[in-house]
Protein backbone atom coordinates (compact mmCIF):
# COMPACT_ATOMS: atom_id res chain seq x y z
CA UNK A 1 0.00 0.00 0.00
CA UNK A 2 1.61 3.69 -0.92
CA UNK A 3 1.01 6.58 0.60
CA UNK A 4 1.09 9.97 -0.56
CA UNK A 5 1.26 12.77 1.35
CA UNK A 6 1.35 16.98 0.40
CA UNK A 7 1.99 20.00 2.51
CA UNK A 8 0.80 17.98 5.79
CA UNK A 9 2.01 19.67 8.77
CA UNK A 10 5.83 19.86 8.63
CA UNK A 11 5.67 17.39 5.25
CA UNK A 12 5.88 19.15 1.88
CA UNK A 13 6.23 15.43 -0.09
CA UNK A 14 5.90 11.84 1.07
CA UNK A 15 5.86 8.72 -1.04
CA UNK A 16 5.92 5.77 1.45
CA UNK A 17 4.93 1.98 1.42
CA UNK A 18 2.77 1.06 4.16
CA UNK A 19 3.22 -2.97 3.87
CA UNK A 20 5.41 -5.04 6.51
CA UNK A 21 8.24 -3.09 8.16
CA UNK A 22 8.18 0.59 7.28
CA UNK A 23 11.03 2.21 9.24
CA UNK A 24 11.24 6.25 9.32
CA UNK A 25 14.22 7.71 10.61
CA UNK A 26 15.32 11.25 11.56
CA UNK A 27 15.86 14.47 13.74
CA UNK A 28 13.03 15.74 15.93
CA UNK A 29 10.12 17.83 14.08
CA UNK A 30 10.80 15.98 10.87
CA UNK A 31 7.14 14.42 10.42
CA UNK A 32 8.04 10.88 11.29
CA UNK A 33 5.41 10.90 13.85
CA UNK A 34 2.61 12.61 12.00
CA UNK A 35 3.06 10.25 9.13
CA UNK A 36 1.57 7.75 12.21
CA UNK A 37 -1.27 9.98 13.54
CA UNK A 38 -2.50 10.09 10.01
CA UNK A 39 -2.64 6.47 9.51
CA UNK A 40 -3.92 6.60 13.01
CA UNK A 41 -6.50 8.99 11.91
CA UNK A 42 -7.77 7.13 8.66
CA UNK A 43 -8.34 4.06 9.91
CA UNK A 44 -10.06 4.70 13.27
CA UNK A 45 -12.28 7.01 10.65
CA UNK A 46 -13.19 3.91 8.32
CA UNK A 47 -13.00 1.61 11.39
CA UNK A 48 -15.74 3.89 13.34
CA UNK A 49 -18.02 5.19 11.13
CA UNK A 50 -20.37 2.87 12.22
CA UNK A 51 -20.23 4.41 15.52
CA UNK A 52 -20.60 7.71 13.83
CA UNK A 53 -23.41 6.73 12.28
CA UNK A 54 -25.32 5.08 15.68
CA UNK A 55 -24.06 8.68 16.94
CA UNK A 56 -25.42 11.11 14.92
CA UNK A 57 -28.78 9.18 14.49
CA UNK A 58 -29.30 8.67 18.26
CA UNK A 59 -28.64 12.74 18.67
CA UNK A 60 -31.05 13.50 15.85
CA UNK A 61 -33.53 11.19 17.60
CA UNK A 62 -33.09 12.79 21.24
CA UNK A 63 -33.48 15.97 19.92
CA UNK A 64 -36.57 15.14 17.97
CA UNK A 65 -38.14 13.74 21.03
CA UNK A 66 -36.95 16.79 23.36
CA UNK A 67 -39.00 19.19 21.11
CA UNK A 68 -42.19 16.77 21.20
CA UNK A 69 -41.69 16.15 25.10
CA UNK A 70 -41.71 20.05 25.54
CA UNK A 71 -44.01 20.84 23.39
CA UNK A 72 -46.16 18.47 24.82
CA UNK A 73 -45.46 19.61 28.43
CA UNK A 74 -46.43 23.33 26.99
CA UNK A 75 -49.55 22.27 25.69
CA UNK A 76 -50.74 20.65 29.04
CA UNK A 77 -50.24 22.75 31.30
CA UNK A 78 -51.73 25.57 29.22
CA UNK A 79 -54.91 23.79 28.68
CA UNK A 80 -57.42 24.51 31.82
CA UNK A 81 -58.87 21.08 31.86
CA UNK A 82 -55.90 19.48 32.13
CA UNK A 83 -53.84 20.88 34.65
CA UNK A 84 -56.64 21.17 37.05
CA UNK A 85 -56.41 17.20 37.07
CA UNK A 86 -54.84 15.27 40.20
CA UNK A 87 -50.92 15.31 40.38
CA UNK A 88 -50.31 11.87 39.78
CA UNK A 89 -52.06 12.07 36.56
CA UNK A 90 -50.46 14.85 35.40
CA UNK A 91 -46.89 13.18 36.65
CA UNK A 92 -47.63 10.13 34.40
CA UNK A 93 -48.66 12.30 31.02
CA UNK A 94 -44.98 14.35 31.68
CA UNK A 95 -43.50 10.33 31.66
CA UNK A 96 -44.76 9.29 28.91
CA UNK A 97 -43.25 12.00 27.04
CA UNK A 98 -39.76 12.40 28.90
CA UNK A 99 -36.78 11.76 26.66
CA UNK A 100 -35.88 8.88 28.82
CA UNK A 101 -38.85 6.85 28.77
CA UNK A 102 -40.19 7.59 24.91
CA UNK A 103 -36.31 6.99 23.60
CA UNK A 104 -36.17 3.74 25.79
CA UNK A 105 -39.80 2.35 23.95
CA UNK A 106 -37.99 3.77 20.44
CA UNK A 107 -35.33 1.62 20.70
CA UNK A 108 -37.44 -1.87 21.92
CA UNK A 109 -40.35 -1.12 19.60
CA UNK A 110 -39.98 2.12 17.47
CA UNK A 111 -44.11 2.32 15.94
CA UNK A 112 -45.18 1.27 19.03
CA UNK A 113 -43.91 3.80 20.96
CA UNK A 114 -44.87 6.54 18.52
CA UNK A 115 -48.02 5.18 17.55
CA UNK A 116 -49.29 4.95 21.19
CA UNK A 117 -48.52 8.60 22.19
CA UNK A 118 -50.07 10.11 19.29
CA UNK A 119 -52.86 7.86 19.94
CA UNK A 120 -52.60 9.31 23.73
CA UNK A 121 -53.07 13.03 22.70
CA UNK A 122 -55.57 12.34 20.53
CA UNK A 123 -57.71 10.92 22.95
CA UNK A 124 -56.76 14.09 25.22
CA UNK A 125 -57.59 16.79 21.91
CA UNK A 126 -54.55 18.22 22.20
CA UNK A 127 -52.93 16.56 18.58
CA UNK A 128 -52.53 19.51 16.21
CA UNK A 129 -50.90 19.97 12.53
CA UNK A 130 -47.86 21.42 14.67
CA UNK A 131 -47.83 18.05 16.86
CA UNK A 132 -48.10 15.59 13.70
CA UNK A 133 -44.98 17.62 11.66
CA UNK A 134 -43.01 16.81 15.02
CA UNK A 135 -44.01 13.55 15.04
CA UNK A 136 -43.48 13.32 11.12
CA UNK A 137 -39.91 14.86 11.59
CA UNK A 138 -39.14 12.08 14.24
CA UNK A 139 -40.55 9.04 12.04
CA UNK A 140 -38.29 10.30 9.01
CA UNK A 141 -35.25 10.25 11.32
CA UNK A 142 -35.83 6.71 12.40
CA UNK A 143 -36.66 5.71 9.39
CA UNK A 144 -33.55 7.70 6.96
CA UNK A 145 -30.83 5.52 5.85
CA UNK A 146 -27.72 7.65 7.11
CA UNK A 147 -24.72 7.99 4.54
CA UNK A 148 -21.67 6.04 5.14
CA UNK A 149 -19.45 8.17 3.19
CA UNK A 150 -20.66 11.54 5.18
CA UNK A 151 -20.82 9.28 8.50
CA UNK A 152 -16.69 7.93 7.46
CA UNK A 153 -15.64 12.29 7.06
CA UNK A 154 -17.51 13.21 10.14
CA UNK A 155 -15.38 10.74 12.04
CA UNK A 156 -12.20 11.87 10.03
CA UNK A 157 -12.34 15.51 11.16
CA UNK A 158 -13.13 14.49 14.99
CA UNK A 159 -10.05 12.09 15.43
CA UNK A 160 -7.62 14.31 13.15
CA UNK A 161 -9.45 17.39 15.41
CA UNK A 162 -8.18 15.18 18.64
CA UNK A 163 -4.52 13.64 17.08
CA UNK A 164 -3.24 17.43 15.47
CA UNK A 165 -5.85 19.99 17.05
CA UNK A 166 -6.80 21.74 14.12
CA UNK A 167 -3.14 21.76 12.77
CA UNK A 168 -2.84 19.18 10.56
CA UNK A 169 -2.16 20.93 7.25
CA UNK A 170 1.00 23.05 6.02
CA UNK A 171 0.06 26.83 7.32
CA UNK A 172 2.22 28.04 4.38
CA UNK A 173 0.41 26.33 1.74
CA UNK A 174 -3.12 26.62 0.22
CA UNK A 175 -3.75 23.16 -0.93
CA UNK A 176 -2.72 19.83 1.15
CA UNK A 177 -3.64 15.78 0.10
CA UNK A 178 -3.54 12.32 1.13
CA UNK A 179 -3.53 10.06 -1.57
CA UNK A 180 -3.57 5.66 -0.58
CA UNK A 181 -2.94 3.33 -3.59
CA UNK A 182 -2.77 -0.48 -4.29
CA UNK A 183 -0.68 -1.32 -7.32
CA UNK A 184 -2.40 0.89 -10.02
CA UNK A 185 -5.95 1.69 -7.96
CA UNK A 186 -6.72 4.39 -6.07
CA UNK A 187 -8.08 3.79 -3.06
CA UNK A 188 -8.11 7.11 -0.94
CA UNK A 189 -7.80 10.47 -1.93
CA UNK A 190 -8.39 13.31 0.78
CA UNK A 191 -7.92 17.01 -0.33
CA UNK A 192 -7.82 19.54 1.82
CA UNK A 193 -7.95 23.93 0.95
CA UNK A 194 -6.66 26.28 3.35
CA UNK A 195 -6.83 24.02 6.06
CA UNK A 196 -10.37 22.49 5.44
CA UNK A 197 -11.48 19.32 4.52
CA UNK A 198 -12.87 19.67 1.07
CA UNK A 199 -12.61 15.88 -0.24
CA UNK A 200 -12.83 12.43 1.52
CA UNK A 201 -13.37 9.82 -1.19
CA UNK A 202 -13.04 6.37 -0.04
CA UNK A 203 -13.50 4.21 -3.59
CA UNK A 204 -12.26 0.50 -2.03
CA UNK A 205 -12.24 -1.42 0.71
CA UNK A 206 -9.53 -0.19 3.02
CA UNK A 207 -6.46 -2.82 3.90
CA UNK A 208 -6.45 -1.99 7.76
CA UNK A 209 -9.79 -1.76 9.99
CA UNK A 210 -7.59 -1.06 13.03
CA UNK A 211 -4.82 0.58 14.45
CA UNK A 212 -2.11 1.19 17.42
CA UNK A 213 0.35 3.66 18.55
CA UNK A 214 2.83 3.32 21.13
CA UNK A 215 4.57 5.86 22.04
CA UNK A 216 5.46 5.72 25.79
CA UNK A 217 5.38 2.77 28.53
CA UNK A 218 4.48 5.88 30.91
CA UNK A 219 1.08 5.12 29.60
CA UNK A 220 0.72 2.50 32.03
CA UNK A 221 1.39 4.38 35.05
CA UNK A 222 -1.30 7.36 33.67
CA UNK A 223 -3.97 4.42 33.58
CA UNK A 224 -5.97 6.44 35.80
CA UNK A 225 -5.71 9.77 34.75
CA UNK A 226 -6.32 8.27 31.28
CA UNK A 227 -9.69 6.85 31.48
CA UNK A 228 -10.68 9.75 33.65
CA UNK A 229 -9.73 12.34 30.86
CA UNK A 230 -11.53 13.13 27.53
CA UNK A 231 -10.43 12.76 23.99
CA UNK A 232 -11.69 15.48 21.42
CA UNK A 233 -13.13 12.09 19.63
CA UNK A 234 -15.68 11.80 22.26
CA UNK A 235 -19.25 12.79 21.48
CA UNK A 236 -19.39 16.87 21.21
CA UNK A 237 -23.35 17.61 22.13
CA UNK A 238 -23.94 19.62 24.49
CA UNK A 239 -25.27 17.68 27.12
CA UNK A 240 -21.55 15.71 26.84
CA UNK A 241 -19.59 19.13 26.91
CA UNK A 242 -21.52 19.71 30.18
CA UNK A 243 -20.73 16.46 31.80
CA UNK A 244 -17.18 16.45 30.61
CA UNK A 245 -16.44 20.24 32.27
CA UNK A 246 -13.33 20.23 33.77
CA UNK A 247 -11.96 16.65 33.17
CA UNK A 248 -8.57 16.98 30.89
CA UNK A 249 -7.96 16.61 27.38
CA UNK A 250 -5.75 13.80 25.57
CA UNK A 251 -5.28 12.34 22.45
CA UNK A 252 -7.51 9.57 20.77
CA UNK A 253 -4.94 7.52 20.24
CA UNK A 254 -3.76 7.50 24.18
CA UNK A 255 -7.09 6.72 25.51
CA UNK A 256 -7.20 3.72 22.38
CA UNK A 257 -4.27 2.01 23.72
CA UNK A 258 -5.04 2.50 27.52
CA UNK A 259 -8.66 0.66 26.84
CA UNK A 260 -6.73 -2.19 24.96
CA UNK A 261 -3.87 -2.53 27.19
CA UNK A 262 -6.95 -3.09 30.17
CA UNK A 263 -9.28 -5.42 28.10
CA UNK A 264 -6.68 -7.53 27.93
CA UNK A 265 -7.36 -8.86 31.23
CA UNK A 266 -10.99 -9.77 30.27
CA UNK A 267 -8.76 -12.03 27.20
CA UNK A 268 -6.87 -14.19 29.74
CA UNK A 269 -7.37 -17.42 29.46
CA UNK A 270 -10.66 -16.98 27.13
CA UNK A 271 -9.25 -16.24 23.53
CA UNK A 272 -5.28 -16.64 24.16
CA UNK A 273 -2.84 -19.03 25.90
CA UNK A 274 0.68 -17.94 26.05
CA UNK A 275 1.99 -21.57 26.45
CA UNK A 276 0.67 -21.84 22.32
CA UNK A 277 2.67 -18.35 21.51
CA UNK A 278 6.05 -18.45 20.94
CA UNK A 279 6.50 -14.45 20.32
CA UNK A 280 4.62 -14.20 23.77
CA UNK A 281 6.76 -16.58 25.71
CA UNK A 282 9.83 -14.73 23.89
CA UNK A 283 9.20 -11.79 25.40
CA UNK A 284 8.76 -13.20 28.76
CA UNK A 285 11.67 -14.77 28.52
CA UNK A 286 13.31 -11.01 27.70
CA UNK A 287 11.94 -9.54 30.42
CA UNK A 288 11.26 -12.60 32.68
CA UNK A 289 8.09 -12.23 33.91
CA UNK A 290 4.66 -10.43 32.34
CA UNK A 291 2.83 -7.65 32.87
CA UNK A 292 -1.17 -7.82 33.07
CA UNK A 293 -4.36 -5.48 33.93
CA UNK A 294 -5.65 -7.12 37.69
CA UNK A 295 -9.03 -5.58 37.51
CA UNK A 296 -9.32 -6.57 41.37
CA UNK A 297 -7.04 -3.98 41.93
CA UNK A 298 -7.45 -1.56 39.22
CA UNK A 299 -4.11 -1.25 38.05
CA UNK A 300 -0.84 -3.00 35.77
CA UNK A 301 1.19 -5.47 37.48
CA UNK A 302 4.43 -7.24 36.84
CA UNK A 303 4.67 -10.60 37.59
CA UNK A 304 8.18 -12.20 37.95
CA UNK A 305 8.27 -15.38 39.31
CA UNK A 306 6.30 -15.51 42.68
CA UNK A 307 6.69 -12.00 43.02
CA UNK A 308 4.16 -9.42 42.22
CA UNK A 309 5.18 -5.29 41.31
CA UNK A 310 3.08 -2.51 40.92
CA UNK A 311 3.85 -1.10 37.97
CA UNK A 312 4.70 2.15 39.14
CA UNK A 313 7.98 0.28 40.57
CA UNK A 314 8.96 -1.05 37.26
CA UNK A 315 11.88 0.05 34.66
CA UNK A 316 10.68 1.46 31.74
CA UNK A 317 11.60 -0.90 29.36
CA UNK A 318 9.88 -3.90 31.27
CA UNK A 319 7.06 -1.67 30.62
CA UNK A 320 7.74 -1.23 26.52
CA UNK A 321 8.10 -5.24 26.48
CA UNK A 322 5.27 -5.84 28.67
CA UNK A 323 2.22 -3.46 26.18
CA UNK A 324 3.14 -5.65 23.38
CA UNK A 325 2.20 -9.00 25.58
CA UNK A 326 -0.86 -7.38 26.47
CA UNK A 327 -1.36 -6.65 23.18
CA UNK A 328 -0.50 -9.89 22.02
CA UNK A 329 -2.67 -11.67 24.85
CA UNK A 330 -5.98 -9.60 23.58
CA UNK A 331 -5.52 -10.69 19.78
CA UNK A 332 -5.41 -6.89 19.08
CA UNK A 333 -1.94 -7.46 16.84
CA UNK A 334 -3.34 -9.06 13.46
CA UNK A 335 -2.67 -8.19 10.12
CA UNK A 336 -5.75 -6.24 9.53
CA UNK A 337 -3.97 -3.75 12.59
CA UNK A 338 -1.25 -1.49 11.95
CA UNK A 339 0.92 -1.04 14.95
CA UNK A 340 2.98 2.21 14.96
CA UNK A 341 6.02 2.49 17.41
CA UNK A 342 6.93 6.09 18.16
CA UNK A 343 10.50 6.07 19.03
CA UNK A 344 10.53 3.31 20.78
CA UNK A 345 14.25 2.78 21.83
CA UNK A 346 13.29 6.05 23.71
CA UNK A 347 13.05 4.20 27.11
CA UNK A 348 15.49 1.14 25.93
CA UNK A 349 18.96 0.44 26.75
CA UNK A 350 20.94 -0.50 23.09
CA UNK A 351 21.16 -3.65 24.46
CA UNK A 352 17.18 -4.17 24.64
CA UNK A 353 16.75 -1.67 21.70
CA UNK A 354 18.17 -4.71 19.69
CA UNK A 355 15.97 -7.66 21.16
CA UNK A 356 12.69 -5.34 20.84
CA UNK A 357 13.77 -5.27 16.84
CA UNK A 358 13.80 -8.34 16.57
CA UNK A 359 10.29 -8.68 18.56
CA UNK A 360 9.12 -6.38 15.56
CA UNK A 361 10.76 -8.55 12.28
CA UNK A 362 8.77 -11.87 14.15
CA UNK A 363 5.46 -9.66 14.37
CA UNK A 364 6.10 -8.95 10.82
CA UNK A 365 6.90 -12.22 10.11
CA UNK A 366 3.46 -12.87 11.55
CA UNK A 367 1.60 -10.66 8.43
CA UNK A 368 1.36 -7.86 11.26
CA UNK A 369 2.38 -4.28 9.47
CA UNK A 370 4.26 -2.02 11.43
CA UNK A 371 5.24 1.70 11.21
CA UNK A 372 8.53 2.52 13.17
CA UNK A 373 9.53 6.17 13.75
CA UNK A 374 13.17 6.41 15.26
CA UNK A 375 16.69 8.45 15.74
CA UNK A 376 18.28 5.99 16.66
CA UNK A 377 21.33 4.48 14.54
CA UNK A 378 21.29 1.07 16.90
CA UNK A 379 17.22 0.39 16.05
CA UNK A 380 17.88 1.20 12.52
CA UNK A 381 20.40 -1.04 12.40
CA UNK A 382 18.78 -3.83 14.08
CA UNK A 383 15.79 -3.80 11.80
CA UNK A 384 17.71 -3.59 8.85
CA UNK A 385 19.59 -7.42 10.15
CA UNK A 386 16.92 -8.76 11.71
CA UNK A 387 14.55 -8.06 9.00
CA UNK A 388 16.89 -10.03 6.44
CA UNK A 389 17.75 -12.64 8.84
CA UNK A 390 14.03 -13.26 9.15
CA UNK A 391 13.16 -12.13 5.54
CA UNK A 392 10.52 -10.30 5.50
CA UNK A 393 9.87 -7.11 3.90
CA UNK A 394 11.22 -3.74 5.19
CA UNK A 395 11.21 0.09 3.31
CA UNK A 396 13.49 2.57 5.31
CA UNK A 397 13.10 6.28 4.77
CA UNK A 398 14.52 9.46 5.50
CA UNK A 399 12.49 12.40 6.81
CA UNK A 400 14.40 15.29 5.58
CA UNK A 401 13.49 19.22 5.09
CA UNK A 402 10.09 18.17 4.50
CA UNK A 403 10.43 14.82 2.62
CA UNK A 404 10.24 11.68 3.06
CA UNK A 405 11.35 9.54 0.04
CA UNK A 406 13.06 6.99 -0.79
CA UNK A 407 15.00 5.41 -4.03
CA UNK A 408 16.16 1.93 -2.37
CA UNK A 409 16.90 0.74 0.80
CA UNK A 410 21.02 0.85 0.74
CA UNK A 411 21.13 4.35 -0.47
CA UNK A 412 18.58 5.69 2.10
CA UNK A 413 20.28 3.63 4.84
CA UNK A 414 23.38 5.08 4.02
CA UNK A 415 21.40 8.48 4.18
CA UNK A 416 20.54 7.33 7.83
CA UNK A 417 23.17 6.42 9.07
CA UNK A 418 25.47 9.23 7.91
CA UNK A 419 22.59 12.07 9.54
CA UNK A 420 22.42 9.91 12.45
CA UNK A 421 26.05 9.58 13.10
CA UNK A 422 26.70 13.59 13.45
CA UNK A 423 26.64 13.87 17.01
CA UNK A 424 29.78 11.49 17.35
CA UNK A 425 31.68 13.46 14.24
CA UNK A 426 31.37 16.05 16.86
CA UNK A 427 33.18 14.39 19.24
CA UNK A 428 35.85 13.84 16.91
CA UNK A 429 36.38 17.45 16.22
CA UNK A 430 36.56 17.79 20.24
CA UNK A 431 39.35 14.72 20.65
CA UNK A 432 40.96 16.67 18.01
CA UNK A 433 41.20 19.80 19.67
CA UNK A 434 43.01 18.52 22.59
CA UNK A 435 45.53 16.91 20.61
């Protein structure tokens, strides 16, 4: 799969192939990691729409059946008759019509529930022509057949709103696009003018319906402060704004992971056993022990031996290891899922930085595609062996003044290698000072 990428944030040109190992390297504020969010971005979009659909028709429904439930309220109280009757009578009229109830008897039995209330204020004289459009309005909502492609952009602009907060397109250029191919078909094509979405076209069936990025093991010691926040991906009515006042913002993608890495606990010993797993009981072996959710006690654990450590007392890198076995444990790592590792030897000694590439060429080797962003000349080298000593496919770039390109691998490792290496021609030129 290629993708093609114009004037998006600090990326003025990108030609990349999405398909086994792709491995990014560069300096910081080069557009490795947006190249991730983006992925990120489209496929929780296509993934979700469904949800987007469920979404919007559920607020169009509720705010249907507010208007009719106050309108309805209106019209008894201002009739004479009526409101002179005895409280509880009056109490059970307002029920029938409150959101709650009439949205409730809408989703078990949707004519029922309509038919029986008109059939209610008919019998009270109270059903006008401005009563029946209301009612007409709601029956046309039930009954419309929502758009896909409309639902699929609504739910591209919410996560991209949440990954790059409005800032997802070059500020110095007019025109931006995403373009996804397969071979000679287009499959994707998203155009954007001054910094709006104008285009989403989605003209084939998309190769991932999931995806994953992990950028910190520090995730798993924000569990808490994680579920408790809010992503910008979360429903935007007002009623939500207004429960969600003062709670914190964070990325979609953060909250994603955090919900995987604890429904992995609910996976344990249901859909996954780590004795049939080799890759599992590899990492184990690395870090010799695991790390699980224990919903019992609401937090990560590592489990070494007979030992048990909150995971607040564990090194970093036990961490990094232990997401992927989560991750692994949950079936969330298939190759339908692309995983994207932010600078991942971030929080791993060169020594583990090696043993976690080769934990990526076996998930590759697995028909799990993986996006690697990275500076560092040790991971870069790793995945380069360990993806020929396990053969399977690998593309390494170069993010560069903008662009990320690449002719073949052994020029644009060279590339790497060379920009990677500056920091230790600088110690040269300090040895040779003092000699």
């Amino acid at each position: 799969m290629k993708l093609i990428i114009k004037n998006i944030s600090v990326i003025k040109e990108a030609d990349i192939q999405l398909s086994g190992l792709t491995v990014i390297a560069g300096e910081n504020d080069s557009g490795k990691s947006t190249v991730g969010k983006l992925m990120f971005s489209i496929t929780k979009a296509i993934g979700k729409y469904q949800d987007e659909l469920e979404e919007s028709k559920e607020n169009n429904i509720e705010q249907a059946v507010e208007k009719i439930y106050f309108f309805t309220r209106r019209a008894l109280f201002e009739d004479e008759e009526l409101s002179n009757k005895d409280e509880k009578r009056l109490i059970e009229l307002l029920e029938l019509f409150h959101p709650r109830h009439f949205i409730d008897e809408i989703n078990t039995s949707e004519i029922k529930a309509i038919d029986s209330r008109i059939n209610y204020l008919k019998k009270i004289d109270i059903y006008n022509n401005r009563v029946e459009k209301l009612f007409t309005s709601l029956q046309e909502i039930i009954n419309q057949d929502y758009d896909k492609h409309s639902a699929i952009k609504r739910a591209f602009k919410k996560v991209t709103y949440s990954e790059f907060n409005s800032e997802l397109c070059s500020k110095k250029t007019e025109h931006s696009l995403i373009e996804i191919s397969e071979g000679n078909s287009n499959i994707l094509t998203i155009n954007f003018n001054q910094n709006k979405l104008s285009e989403f076209n989605l003209k084939d069936e998309f190769d991932f319906d999931d995806s994953v990025i992990i950028e910190t093991p520090m995730i798993l010691n924000l569990s808490d402060s994680i579920r408790n926040s809010k992503s910008l991906f979360d429903p935007q009515d007002k009623k939500s704004r207004l429960r969600s006042l003062g709670r914190a913002n964070i990325t979609f993608h953060v909250k994603d992971l955090e919900e995987k890495l604890r429904e992995s606990a609910y996976a344990k010993g249901l859909l996954f056993n780590p004795a049939d797993n080799a890759l599992y009981q590899k990492i184990t072996n690395i870090i010799n022990g695991k790390v699980e959710f224990v919903s019992e006690r609401n937090e990560f654990v590592y489990f070494k031996e007979d030992e048990q450590y909150s995971i607040i007392n564990v090194a970093s890198g036990i961490k990094s290891f232990g997401i992927l076995q989560m991750l692994l444990s949950a079936n969330f790592l298939d190759e339908r899922t692309l995983i994207v590792l932010d600078e991942p030897e971030v929080h791993l000694h060169p020594n583990w930085q090696l043993k976690y590439a080769e934990i990526i060429a076996l998930l590759v080797k697995n028909d799990i595609n993986i996006l690697v962003t990275t500076h560092s000349p040790y991971m870069v080298e790793a995945l380069e062996r360990y993806s020929e000593q396990y053969q399977v496919e690998a593309n390494f770039y170069l993010a560069k003044d903008g662009v990320i390109k690449s002719d073949n691998n052994n020029k644009t490792l060279s590339e790497i290698f060379t920009k990677l290496s500056q920091p230790f021609d600088i110690f040269d030129e300090m040895d040779a000072k003092k000699l």
